[in-house]
N, C-alpha and C. Protein backbone atom coordinates (compact mmCIF):
# COMPACT_ATOMS: atom_id res chain seq x y z
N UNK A 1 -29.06 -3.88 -8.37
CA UNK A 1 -28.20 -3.10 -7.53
C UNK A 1 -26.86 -3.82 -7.37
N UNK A 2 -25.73 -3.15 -7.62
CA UNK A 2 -24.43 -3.79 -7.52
C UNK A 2 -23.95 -4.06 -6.22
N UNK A 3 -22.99 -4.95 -6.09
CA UNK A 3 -22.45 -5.31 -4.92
C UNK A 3 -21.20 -5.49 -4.69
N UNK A 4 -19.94 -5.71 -3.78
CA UNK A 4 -19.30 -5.55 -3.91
C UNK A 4 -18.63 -6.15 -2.20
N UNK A 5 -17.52 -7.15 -2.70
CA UNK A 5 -17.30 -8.03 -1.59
C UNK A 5 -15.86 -7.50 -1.63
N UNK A 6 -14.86 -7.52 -0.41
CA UNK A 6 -13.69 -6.93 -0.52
C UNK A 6 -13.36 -7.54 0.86
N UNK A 7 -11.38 -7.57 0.85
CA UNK A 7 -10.53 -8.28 2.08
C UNK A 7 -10.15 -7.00 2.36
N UNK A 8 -9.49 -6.52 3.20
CA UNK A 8 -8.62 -5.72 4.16
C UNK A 8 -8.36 -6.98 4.65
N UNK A 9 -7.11 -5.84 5.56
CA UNK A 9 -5.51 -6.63 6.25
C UNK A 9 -4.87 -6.14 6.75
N UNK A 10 -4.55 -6.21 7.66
CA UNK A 10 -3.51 -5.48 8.68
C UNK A 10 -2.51 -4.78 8.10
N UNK A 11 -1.71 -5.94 7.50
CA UNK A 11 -0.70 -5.45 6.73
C UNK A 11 -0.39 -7.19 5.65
N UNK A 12 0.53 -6.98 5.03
CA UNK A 12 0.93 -8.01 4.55
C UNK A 12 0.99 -9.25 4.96
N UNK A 13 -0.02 -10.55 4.54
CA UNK A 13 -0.02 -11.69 5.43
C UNK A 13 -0.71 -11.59 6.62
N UNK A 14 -1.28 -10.25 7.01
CA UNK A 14 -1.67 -10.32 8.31
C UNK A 14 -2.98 -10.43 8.64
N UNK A 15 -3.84 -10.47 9.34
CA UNK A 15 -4.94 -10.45 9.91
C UNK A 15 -5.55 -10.19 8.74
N UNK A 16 -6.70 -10.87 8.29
CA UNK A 16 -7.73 -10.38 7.05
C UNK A 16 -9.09 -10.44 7.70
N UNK A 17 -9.82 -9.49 6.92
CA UNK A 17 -11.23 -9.66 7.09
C UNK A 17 -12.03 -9.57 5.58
N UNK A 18 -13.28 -10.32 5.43
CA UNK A 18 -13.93 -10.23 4.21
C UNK A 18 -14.86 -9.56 4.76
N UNK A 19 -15.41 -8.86 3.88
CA UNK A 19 -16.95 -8.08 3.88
C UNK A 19 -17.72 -8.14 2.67
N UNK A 20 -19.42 -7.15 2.64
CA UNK A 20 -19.66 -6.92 1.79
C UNK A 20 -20.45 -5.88 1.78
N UNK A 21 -20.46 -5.66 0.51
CA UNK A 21 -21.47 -3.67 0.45
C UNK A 21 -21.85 -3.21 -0.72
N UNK A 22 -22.71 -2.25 -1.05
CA UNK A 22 -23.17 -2.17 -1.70
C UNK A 22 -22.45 -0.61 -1.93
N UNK A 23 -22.34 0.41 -0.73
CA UNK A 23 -21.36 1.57 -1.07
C UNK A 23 -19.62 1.55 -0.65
N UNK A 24 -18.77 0.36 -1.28
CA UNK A 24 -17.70 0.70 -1.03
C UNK A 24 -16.72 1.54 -0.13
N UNK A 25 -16.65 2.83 -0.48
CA UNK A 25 -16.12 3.94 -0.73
C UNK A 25 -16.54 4.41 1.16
N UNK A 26 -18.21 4.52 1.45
CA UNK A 26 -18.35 4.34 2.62
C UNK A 26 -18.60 3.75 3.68
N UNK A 27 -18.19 2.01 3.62
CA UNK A 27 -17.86 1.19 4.07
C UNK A 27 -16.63 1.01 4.37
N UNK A 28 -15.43 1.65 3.44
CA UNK A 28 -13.97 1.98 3.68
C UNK A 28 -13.80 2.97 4.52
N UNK A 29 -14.60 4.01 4.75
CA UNK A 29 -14.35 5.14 5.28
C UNK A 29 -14.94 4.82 7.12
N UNK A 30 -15.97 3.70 6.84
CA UNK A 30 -16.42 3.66 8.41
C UNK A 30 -15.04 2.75 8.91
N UNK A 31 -14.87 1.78 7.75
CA UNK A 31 -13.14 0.99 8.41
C UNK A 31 -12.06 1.52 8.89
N UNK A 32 -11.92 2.58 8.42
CA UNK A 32 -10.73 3.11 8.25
C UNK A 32 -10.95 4.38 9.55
N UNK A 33 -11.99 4.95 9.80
CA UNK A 33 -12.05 5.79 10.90
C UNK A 33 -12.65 4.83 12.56
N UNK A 34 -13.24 3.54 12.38
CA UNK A 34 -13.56 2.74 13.39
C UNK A 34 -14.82 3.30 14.21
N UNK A 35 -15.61 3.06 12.59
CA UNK A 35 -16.94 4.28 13.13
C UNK A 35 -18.11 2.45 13.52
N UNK A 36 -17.49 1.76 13.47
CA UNK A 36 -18.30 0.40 13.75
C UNK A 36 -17.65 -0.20 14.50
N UNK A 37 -17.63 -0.87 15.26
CA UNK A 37 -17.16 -1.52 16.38
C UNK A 37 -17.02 -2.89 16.20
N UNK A 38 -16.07 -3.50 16.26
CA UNK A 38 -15.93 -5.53 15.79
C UNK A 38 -14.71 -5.18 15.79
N UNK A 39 -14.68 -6.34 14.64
CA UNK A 39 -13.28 -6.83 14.52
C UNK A 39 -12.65 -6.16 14.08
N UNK A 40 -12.54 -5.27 12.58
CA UNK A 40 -11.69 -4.78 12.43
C UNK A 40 -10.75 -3.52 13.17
N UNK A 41 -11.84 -3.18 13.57
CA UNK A 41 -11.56 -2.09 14.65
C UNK A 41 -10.46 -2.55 15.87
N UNK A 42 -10.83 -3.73 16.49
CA UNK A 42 -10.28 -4.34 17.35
C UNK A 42 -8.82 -4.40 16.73
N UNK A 43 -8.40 -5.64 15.53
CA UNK A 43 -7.89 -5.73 15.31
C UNK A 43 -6.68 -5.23 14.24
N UNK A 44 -7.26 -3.74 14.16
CA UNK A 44 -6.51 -2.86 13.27
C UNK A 44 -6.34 -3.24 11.91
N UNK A 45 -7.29 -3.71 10.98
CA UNK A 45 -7.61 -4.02 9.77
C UNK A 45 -8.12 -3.27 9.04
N UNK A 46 -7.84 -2.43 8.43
CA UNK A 46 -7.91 -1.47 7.53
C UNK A 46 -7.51 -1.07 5.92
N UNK A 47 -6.34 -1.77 5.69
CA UNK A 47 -6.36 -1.67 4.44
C UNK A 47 -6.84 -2.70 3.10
N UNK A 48 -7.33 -1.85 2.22
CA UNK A 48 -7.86 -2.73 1.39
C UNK A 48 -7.47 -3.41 0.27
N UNK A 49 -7.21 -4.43 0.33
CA UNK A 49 -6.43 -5.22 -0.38
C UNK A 49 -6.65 -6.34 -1.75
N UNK A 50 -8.37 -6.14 -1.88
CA UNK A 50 -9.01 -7.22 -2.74
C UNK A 50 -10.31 -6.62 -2.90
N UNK A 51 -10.41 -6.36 -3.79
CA UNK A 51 -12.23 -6.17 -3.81
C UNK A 51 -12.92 -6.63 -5.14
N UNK A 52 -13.58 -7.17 -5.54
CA UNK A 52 -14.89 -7.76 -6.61
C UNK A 52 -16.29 -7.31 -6.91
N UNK A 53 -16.02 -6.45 -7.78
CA UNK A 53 -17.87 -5.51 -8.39
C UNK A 53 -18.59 -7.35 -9.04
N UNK A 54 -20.13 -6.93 -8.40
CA UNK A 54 -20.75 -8.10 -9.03
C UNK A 54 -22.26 -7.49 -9.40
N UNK A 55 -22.77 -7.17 -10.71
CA UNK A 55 -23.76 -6.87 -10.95
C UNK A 55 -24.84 -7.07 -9.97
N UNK A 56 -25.29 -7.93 -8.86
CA UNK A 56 -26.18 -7.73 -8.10
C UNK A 56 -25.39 -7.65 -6.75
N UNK A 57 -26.25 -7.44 -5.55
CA UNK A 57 -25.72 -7.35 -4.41
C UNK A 57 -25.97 -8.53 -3.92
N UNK A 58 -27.08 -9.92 -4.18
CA UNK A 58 -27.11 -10.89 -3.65
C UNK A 58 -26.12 -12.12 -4.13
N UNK A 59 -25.58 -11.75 -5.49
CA UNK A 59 -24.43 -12.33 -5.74
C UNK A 59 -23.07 -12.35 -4.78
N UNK A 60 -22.67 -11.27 -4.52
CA UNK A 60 -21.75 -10.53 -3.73
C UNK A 60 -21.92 -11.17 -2.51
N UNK A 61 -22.69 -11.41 -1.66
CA UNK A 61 -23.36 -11.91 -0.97
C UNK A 61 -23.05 -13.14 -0.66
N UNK A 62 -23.61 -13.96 -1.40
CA UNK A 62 -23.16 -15.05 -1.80
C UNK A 62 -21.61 -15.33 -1.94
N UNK A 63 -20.87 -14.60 -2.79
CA UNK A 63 -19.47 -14.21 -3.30
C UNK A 63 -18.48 -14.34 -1.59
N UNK A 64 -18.91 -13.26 -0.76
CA UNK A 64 -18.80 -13.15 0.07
C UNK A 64 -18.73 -14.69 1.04
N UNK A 65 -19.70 -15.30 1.49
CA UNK A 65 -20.33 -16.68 2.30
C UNK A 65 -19.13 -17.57 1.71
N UNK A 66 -19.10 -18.08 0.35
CA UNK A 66 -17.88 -19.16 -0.12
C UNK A 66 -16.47 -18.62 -0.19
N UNK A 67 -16.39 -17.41 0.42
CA UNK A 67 -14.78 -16.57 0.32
C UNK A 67 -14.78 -17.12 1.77
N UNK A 68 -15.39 -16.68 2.54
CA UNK A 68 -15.78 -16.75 4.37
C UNK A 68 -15.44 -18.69 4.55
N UNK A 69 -16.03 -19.46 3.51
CA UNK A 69 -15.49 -21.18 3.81
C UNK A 69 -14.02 -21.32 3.65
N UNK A 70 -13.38 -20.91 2.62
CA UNK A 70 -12.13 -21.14 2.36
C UNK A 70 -11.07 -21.10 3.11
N UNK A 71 -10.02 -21.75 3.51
CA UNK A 71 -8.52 -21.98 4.05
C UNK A 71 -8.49 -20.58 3.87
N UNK A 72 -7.17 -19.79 5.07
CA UNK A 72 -6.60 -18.82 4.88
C UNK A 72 -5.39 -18.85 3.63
N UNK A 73 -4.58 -19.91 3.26
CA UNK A 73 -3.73 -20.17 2.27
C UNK A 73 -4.79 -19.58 0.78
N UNK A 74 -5.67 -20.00 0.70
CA UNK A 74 -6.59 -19.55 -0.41
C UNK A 74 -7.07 -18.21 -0.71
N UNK A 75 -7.31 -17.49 0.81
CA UNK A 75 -7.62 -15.97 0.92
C UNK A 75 -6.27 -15.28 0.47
N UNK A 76 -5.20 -15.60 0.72
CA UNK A 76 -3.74 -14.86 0.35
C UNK A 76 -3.17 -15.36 -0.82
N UNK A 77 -3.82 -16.60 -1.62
CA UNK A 77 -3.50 -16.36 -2.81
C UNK A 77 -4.86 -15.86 -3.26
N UNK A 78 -5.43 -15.63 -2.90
CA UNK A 78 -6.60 -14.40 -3.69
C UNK A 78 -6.29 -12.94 -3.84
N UNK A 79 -5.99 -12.90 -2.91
CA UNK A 79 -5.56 -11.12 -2.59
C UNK A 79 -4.28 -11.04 -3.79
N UNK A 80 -3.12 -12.35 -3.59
CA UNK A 80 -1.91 -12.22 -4.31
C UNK A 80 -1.88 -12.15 -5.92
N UNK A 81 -3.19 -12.73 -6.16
CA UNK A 81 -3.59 -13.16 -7.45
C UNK A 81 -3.94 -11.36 -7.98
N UNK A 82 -4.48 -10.79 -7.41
CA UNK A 82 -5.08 -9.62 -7.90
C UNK A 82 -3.68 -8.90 -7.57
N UNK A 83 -3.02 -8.37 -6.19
CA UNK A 83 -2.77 -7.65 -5.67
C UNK A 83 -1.42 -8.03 -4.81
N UNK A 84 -0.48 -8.63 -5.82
CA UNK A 84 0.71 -9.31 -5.38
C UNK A 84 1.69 -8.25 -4.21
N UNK A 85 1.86 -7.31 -4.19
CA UNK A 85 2.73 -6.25 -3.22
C UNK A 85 1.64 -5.82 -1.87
N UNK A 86 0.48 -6.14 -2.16
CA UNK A 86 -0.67 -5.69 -0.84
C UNK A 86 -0.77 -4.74 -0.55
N UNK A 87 -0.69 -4.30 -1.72
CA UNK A 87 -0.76 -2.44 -1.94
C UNK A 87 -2.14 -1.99 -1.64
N UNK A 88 -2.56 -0.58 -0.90
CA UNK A 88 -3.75 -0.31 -0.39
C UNK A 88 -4.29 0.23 -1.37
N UNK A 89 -5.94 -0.68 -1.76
CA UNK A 89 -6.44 -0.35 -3.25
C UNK A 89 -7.52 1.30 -2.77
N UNK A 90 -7.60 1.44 -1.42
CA UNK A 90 -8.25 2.33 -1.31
C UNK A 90 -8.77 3.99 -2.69
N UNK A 91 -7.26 4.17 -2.55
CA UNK A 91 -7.34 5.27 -3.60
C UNK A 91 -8.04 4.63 -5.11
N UNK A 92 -8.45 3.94 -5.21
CA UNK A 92 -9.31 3.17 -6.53
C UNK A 92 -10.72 3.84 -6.04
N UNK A 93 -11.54 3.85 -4.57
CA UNK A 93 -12.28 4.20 -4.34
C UNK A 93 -12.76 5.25 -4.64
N UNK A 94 -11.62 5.80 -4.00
CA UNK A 94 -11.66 7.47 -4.51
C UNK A 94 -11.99 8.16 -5.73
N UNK A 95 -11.30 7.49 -6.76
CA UNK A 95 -11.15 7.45 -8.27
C UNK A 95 -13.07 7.04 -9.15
N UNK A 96 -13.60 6.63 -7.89
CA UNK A 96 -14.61 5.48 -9.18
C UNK A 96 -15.89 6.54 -9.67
């Protein structure tokens, strides 16, 4: 079963959160309407800015846990590395 670890962000540079999931598409949709209650919700984190397909979900998982250790300097050249303008990859969702 595939998996799939992804950042949202406030906006550019701003507030990030990592997650992980196995349905994307409605994991974006509970973010984005604040159908779960935490942080992002709190902190208005919503767009998606980084995401990584990994043939299993316990990879991802994993993927996820050593993204979660790293410096914030490392999370924003991650996102920058993929996704230099922090353009909202959402509509990719849509598309898959």
């Amino acid at each position: 079963m595939k998996g799939y670890v992804y950042i949202l962000a406030s906006k550019r540079n701003g507030t990030l959160y990592c997650g992980v999931t196995r349905d994307p598409s409605r994991r974006w949709f509970e973010h984005q309407h604040g159908l779960t209650p935490g942080f992002t919700a709190r902190y208005g984190v919503h767009r998606l800015v980084w995401i990584e397909e990994h043939d299993l979900l316990v990879s991802a998982i994993q993927r996820e846990k050593n993204i979660k250790k790293y410096p914030r300097r490392w999370k924003l050249n991650l996102v920058e590395s993929l996704n230099p303008e922090w353009e909202d990859l959402s509509p990719w969702l849509l598309g898959r």
